[in-house]
N, C-alpha and C. Protein backbone atom coordinates (compact mmCIF):
# COMPACT_ATOMS: atom_id res chain seq x y z
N UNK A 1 27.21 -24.78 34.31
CA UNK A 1 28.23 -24.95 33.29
C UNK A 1 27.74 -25.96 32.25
N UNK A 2 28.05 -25.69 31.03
CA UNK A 2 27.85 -26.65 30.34
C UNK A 2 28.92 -27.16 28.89
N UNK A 3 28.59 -28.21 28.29
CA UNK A 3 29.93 -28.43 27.31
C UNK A 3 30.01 -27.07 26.57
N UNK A 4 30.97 -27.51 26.05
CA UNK A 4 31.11 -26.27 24.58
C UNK A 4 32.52 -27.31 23.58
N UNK A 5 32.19 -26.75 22.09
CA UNK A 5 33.35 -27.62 21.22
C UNK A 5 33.71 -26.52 20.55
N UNK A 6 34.88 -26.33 20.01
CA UNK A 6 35.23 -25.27 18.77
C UNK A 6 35.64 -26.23 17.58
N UNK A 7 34.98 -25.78 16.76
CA UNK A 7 34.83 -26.32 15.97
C UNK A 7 34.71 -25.63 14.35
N UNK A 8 34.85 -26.07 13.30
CA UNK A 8 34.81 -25.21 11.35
C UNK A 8 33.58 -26.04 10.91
N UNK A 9 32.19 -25.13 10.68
CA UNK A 9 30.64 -25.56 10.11
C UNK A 9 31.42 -25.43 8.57
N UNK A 10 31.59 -26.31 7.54
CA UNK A 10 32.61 -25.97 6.45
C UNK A 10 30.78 -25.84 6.10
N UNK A 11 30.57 -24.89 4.74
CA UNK A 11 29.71 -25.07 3.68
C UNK A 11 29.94 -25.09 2.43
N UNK A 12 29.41 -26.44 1.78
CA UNK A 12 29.49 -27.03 0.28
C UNK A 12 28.69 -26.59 -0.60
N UNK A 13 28.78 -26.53 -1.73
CA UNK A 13 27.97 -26.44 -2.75
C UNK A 13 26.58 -27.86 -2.85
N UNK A 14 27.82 -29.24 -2.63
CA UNK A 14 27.00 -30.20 -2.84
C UNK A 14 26.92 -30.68 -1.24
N UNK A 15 26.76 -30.10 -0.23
CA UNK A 15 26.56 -30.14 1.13
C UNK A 15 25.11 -31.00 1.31
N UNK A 16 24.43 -30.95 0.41
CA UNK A 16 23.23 -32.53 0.36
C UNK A 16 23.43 -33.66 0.62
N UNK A 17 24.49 -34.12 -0.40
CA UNK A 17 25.02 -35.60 -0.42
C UNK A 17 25.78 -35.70 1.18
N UNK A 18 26.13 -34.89 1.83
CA UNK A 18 26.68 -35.25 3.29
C UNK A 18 25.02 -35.58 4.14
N UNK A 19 24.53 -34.76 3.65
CA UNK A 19 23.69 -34.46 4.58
C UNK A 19 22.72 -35.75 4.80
N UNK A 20 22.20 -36.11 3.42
CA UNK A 20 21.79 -37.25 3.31
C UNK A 20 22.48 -38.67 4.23
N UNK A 21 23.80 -38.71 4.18
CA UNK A 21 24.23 -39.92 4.44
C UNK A 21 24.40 -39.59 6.33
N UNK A 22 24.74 -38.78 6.38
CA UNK A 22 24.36 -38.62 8.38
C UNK A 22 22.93 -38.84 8.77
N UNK A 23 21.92 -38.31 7.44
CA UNK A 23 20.47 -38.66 8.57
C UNK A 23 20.61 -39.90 8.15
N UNK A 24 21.00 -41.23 7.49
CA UNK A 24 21.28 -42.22 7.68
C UNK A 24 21.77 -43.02 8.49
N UNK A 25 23.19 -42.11 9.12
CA UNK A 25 23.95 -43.02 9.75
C UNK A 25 24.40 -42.52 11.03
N UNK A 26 23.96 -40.97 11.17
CA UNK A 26 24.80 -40.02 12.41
C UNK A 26 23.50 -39.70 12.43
N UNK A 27 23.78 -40.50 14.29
CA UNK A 27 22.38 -39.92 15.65
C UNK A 27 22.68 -38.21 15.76
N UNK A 28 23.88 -37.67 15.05
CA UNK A 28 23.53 -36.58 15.92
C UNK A 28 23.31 -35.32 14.48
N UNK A 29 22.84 -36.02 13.18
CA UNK A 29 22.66 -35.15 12.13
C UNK A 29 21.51 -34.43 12.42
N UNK A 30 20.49 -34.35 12.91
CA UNK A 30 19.52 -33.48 13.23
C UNK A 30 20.03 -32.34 14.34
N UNK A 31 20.62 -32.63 15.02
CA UNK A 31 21.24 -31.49 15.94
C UNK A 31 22.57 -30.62 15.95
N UNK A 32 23.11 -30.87 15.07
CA UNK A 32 24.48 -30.10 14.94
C UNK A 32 24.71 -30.46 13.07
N UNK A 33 25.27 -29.36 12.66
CA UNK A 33 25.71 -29.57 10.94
C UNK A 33 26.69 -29.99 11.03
N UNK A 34 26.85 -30.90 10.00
CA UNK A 34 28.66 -31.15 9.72
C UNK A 34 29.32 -30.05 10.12
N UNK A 35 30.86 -30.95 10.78
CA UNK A 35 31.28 -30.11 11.25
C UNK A 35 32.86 -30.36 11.73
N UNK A 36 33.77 -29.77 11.33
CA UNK A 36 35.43 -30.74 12.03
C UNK A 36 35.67 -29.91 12.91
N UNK A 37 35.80 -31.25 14.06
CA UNK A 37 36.02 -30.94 15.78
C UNK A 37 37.43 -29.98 15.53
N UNK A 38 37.96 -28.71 16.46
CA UNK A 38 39.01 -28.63 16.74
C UNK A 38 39.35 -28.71 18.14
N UNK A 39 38.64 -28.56 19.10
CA UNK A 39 38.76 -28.64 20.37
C UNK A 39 37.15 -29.40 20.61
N UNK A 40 37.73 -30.63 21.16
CA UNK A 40 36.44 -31.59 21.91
C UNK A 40 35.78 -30.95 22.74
N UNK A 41 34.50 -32.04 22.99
CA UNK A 41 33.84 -31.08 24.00
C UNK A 41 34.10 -31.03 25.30
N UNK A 42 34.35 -29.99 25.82
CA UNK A 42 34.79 -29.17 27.09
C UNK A 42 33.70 -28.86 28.02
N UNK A 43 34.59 -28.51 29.22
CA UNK A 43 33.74 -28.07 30.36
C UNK A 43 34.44 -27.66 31.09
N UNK A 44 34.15 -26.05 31.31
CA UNK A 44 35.35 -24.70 32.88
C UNK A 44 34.51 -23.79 32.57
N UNK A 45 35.08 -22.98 33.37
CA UNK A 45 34.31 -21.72 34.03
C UNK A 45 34.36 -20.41 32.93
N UNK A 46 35.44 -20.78 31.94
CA UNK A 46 35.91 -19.52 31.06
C UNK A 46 34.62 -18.94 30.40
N UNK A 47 34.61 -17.89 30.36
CA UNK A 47 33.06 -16.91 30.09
C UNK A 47 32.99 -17.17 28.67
N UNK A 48 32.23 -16.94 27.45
CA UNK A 48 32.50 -16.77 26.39
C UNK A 48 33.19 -15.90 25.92
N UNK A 49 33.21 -14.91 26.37
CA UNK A 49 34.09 -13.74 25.98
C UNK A 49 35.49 -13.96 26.27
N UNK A 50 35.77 -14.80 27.03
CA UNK A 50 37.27 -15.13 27.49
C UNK A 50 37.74 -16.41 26.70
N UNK A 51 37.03 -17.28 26.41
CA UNK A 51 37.07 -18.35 25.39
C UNK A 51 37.72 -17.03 24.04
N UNK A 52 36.60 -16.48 23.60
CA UNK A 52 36.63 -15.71 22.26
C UNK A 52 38.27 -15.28 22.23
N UNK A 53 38.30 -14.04 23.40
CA UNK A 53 39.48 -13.50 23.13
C UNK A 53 41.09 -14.65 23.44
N UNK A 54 40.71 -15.81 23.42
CA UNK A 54 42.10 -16.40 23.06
C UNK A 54 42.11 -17.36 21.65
N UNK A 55 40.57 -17.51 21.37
CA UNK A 55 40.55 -17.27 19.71
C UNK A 55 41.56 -16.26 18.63
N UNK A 56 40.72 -15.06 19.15
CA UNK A 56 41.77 -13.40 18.55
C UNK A 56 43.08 -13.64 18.69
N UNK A 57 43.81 -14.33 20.41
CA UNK A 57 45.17 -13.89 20.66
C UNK A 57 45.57 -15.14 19.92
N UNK A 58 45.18 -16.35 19.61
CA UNK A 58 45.75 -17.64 19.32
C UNK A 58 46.37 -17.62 17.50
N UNK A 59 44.33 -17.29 16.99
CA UNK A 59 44.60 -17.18 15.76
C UNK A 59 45.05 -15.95 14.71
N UNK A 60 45.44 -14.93 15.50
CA UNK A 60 45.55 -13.83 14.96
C UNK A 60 46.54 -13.72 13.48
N UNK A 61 47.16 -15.40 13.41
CA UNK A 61 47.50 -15.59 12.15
C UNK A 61 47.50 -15.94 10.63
N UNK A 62 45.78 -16.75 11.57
CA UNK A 62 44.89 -17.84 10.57
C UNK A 62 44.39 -16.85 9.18
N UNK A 63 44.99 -16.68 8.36
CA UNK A 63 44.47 -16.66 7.41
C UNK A 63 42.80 -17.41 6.78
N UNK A 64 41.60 -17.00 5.64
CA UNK A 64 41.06 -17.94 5.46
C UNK A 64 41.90 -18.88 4.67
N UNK A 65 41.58 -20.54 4.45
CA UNK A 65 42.62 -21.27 3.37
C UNK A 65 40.97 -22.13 3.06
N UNK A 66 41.39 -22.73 1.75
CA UNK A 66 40.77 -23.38 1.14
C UNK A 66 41.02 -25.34 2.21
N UNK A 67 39.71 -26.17 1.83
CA UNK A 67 39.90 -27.20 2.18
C UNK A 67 38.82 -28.07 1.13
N UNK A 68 39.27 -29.41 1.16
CA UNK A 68 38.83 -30.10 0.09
C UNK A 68 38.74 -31.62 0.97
N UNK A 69 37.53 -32.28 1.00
CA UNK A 69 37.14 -33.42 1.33
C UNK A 69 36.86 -34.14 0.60
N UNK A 70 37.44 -35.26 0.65
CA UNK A 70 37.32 -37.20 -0.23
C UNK A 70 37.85 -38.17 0.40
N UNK A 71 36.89 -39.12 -0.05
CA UNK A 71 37.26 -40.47 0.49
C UNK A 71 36.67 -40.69 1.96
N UNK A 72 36.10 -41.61 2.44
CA UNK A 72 35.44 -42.19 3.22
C UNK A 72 36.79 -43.19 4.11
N UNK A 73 36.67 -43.23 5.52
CA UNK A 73 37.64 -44.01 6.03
C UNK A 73 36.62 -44.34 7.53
N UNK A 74 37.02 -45.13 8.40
CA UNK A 74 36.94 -45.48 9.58
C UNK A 74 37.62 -45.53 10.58
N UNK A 75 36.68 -45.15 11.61
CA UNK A 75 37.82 -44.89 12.93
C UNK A 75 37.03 -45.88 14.12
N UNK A 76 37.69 -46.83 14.67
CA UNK A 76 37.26 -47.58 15.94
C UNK A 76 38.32 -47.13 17.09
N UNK A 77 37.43 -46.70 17.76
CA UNK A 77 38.27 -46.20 19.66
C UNK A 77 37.28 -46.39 20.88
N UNK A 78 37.62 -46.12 21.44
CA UNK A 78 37.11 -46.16 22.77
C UNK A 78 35.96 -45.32 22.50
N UNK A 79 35.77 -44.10 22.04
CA UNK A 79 34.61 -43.51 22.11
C UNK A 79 33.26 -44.28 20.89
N UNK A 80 33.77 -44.90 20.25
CA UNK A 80 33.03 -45.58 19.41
C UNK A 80 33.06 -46.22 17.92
N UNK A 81 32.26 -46.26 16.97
CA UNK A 81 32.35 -46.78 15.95
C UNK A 81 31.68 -45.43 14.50
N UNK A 82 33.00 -45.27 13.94
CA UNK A 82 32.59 -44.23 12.88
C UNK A 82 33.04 -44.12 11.39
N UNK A 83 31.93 -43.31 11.07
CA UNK A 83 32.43 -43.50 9.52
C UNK A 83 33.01 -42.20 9.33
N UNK A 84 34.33 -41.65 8.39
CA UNK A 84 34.55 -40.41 8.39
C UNK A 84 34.92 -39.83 7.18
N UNK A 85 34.24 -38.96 6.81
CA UNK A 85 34.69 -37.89 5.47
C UNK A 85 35.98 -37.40 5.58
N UNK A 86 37.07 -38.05 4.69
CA UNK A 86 38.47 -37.41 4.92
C UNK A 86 38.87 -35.84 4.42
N UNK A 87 39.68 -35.20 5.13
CA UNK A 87 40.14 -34.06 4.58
C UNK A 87 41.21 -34.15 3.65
N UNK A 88 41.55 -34.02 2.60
CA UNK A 88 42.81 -34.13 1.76
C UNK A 88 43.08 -33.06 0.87
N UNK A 89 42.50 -31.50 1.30
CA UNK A 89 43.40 -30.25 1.26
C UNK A 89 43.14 -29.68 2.39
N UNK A 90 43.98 -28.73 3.25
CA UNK A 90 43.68 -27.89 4.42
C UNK A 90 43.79 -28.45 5.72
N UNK A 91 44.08 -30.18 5.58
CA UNK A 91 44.73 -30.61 6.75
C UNK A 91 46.10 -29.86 7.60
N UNK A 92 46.74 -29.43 7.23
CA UNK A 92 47.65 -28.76 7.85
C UNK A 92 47.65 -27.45 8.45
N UNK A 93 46.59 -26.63 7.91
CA UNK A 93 45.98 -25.34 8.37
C UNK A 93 45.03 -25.94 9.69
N UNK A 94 44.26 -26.81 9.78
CA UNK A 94 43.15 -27.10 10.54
C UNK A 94 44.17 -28.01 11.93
N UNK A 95 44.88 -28.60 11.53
CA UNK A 95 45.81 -29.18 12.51
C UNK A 95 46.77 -28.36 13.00
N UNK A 96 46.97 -27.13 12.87
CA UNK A 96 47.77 -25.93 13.37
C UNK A 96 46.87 -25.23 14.08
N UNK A 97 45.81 -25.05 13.83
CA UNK A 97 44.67 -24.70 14.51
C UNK A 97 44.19 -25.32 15.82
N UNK A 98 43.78 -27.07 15.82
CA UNK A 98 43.77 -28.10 16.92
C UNK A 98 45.13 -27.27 17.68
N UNK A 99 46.08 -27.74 17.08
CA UNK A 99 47.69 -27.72 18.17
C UNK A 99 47.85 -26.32 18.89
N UNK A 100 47.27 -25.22 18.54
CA UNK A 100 47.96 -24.19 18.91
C UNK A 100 46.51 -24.00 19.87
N UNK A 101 45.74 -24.33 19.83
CA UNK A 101 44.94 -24.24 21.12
C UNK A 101 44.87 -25.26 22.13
N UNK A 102 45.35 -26.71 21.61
CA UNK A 102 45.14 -27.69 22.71
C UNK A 102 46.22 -27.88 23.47
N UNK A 103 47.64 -26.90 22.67
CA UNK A 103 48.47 -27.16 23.52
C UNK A 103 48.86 -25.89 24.33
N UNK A 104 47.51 -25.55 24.51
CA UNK A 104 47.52 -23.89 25.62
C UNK A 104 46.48 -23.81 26.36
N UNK A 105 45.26 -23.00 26.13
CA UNK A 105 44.19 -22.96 27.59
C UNK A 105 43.44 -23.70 26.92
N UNK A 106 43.50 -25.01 25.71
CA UNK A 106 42.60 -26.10 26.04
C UNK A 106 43.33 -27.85 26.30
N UNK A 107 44.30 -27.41 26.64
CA UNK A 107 45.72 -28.72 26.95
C UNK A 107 44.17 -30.23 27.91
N UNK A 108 44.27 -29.38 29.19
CA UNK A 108 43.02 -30.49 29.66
C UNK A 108 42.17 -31.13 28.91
N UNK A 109 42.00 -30.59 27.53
CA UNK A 109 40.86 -31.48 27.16
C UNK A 109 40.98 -32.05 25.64
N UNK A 110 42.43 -32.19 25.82
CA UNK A 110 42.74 -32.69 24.49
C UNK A 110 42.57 -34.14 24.42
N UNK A 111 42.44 -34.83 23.41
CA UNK A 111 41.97 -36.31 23.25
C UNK A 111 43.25 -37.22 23.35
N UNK A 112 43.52 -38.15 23.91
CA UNK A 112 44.77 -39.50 23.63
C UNK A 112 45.36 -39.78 22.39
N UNK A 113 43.49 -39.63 21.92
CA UNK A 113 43.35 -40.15 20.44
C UNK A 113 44.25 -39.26 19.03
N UNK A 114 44.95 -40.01 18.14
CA UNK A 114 45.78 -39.21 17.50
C UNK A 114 44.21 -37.91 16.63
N UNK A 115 44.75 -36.67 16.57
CA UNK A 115 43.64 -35.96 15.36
C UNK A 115 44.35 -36.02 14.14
N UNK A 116 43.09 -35.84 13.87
CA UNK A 116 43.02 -36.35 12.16
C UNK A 116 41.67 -35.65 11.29
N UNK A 117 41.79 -34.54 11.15
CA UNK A 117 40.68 -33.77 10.62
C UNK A 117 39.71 -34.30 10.03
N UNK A 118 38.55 -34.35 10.05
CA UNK A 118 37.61 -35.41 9.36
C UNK A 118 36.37 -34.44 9.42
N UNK A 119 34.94 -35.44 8.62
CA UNK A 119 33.65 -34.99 9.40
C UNK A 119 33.14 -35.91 9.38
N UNK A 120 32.96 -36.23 10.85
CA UNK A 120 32.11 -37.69 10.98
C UNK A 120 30.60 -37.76 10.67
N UNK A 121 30.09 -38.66 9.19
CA UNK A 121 28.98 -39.11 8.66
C UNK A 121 28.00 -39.99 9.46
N UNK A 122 29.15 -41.11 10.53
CA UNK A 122 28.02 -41.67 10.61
C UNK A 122 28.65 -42.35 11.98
N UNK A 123 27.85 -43.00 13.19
CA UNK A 123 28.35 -43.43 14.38
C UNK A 123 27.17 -44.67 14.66
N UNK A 124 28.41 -45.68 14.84
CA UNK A 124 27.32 -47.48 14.61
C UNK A 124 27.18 -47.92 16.17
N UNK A 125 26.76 -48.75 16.79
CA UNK A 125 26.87 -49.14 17.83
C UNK A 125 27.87 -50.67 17.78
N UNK A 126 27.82 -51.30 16.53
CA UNK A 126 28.72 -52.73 16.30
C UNK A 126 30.02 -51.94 15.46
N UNK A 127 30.94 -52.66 15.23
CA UNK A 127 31.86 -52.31 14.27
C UNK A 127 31.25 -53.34 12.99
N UNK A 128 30.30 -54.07 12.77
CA UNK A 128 29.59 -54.67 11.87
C UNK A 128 28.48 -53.90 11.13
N UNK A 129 27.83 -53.15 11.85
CA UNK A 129 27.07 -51.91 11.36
C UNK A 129 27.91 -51.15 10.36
N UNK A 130 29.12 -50.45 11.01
CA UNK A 130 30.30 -49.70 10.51
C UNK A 130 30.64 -50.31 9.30
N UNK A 131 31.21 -51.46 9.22
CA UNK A 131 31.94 -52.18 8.26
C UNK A 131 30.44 -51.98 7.00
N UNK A 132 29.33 -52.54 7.56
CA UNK A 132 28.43 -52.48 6.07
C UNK A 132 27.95 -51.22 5.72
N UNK A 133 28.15 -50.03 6.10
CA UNK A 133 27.73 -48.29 5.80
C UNK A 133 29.40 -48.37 5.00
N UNK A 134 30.32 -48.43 5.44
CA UNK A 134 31.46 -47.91 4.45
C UNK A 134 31.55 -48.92 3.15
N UNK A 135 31.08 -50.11 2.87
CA UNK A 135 30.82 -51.42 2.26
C UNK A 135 30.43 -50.40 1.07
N UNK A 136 29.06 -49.71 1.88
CA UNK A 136 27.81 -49.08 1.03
C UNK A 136 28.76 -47.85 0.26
N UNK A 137 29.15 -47.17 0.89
CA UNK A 137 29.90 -45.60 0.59
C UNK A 137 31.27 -45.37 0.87
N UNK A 138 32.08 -47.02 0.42
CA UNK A 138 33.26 -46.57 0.75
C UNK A 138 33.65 -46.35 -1.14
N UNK A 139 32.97 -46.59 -2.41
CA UNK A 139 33.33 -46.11 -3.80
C UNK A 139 32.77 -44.58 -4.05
N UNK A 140 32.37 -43.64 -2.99
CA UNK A 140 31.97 -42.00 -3.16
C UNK A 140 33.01 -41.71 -3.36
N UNK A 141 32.71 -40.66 -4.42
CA UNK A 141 34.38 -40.23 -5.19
C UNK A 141 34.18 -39.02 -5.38
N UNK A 142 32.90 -38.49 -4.52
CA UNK A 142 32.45 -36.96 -4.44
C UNK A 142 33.60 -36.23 -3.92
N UNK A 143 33.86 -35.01 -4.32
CA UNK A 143 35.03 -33.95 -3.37
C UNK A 143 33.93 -32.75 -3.02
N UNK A 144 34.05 -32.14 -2.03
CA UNK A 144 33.78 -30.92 -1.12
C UNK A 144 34.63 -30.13 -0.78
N UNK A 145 34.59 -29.08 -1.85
CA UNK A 145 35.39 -28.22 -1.61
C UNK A 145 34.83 -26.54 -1.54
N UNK A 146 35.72 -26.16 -0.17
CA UNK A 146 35.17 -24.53 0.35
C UNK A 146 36.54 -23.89 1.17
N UNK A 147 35.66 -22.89 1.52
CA UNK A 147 37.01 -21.58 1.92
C UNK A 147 36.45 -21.98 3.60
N UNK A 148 37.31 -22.21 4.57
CA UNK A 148 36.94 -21.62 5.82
C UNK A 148 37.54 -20.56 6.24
N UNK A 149 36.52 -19.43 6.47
CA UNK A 149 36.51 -18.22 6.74
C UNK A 149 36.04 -18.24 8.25
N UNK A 150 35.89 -18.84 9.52
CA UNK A 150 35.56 -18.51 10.06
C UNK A 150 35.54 -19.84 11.20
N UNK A 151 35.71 -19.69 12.65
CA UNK A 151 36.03 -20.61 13.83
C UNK A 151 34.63 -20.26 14.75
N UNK A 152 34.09 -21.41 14.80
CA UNK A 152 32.84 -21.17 15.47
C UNK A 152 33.02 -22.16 17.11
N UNK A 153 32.19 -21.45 17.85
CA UNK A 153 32.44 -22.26 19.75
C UNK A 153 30.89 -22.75 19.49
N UNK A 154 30.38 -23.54 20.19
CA UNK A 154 29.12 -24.27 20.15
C UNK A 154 28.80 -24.60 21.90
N UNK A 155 27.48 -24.22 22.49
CA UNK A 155 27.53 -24.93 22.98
C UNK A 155 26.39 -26.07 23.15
N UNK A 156 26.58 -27.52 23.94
CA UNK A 156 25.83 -28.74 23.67
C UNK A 156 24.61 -28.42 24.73
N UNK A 157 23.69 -28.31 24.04
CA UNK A 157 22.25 -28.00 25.03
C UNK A 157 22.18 -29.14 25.23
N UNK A 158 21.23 -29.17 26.04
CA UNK A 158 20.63 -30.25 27.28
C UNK A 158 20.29 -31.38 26.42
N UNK A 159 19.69 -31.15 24.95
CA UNK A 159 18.51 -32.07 24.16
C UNK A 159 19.80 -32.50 23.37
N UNK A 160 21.14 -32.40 23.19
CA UNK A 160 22.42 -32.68 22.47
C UNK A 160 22.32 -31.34 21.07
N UNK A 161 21.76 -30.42 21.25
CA UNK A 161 21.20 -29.18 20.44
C UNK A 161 22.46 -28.72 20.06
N UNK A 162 22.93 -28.00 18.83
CA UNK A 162 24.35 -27.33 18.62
C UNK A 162 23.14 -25.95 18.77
N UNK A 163 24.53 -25.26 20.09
CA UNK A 163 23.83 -23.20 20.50
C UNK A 163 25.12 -22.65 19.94
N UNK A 164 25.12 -22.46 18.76
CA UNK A 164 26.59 -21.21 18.68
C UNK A 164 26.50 -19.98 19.42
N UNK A 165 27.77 -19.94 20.03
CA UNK A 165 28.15 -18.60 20.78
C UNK A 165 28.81 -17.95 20.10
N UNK A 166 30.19 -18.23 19.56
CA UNK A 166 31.14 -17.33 19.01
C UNK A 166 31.35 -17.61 17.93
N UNK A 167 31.34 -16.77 17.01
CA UNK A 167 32.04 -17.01 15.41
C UNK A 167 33.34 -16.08 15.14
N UNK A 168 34.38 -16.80 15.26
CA UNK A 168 35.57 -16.24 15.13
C UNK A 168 35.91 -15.77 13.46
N UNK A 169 35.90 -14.40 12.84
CA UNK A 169 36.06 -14.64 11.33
C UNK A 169 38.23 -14.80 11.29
N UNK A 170 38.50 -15.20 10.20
CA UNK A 170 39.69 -15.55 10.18
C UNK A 170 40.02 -14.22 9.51
């Protein structure tokens, strides 16, 4: 068995300027693309094909919708220290999305932590690290804006590798 996350690979026009600032600041920009979590990473027996088809039965409503990212914020928790690209169009489509699967066959592995659609840029080991990367890039006044068309399952290879399995189109 191994993890798996579901998760929206959004793609930008100016998808550089992200890209740049994760091989800066996010250990895990070489192995997985930006990307907003909807279901954390997991671990059960469900086949991919059985994952998929409660994709079909869940989202069979999801329309594609537009989403739009700005503004830089921070999150300190238990899992660590981060910098995060805010969502501020399509939060409510993407958080109907989280809810209507975590509060069904992925309830076990939903987080404490409140969600809050994001894409995390960058992960510090101090909250002093943290504080001087948003210092640096908390005046980006860049927006990223795209259509998500599509719900992708991932799973975490051995080397922390993103393996897509399923691409759900909306």
């Amino acid at each position: 068995m191994s993890l798996r996350t579901i998760m929206i690979f959004p793609e930008f026009e100016n998808m550089d300027i992200i890209d740049r600032i994760r091989d800066k600041y996010d250990p895990l920009a070489r192995l997985v693309r930006p990307h907003i979590t909807l279901v954390f990473p997991f671990e059960n027996e469900m086949s991919n094909e059985a994952i998929k088809e409660i994709l079909i039965k869940r989202l069979y409503d999801v329309k594609p919708f537009e989403i739009v990212l700005n503004g830089i914020s921070l999150q300190v928790d238990k899992y660590g220290n981060f910098l995060l690209l805010d969502v501020k169009k399509g939060e409510e489509d993407i958080c109907y999305i989280h809810e209507v699967l975590c509060k069904n066959e992925f309830k076990l592995f939903d987080s404490d932590i409140r969600y809050k659609p994001h894409i995390t840029i960058g992960k510090f080991q101090t909250e002093k690290e943290l504080n001087n990367a948003y210092n640096e890039l908390k005046n980006l006044d860049e927006s990223f804006t795209t259509i998500v068309n599509k719900i992708s399952v991932e799973v975490i290879g051995k080397n922390e590798e993103s393996i897509i399995v399923i691409e759900k189109m909306l």
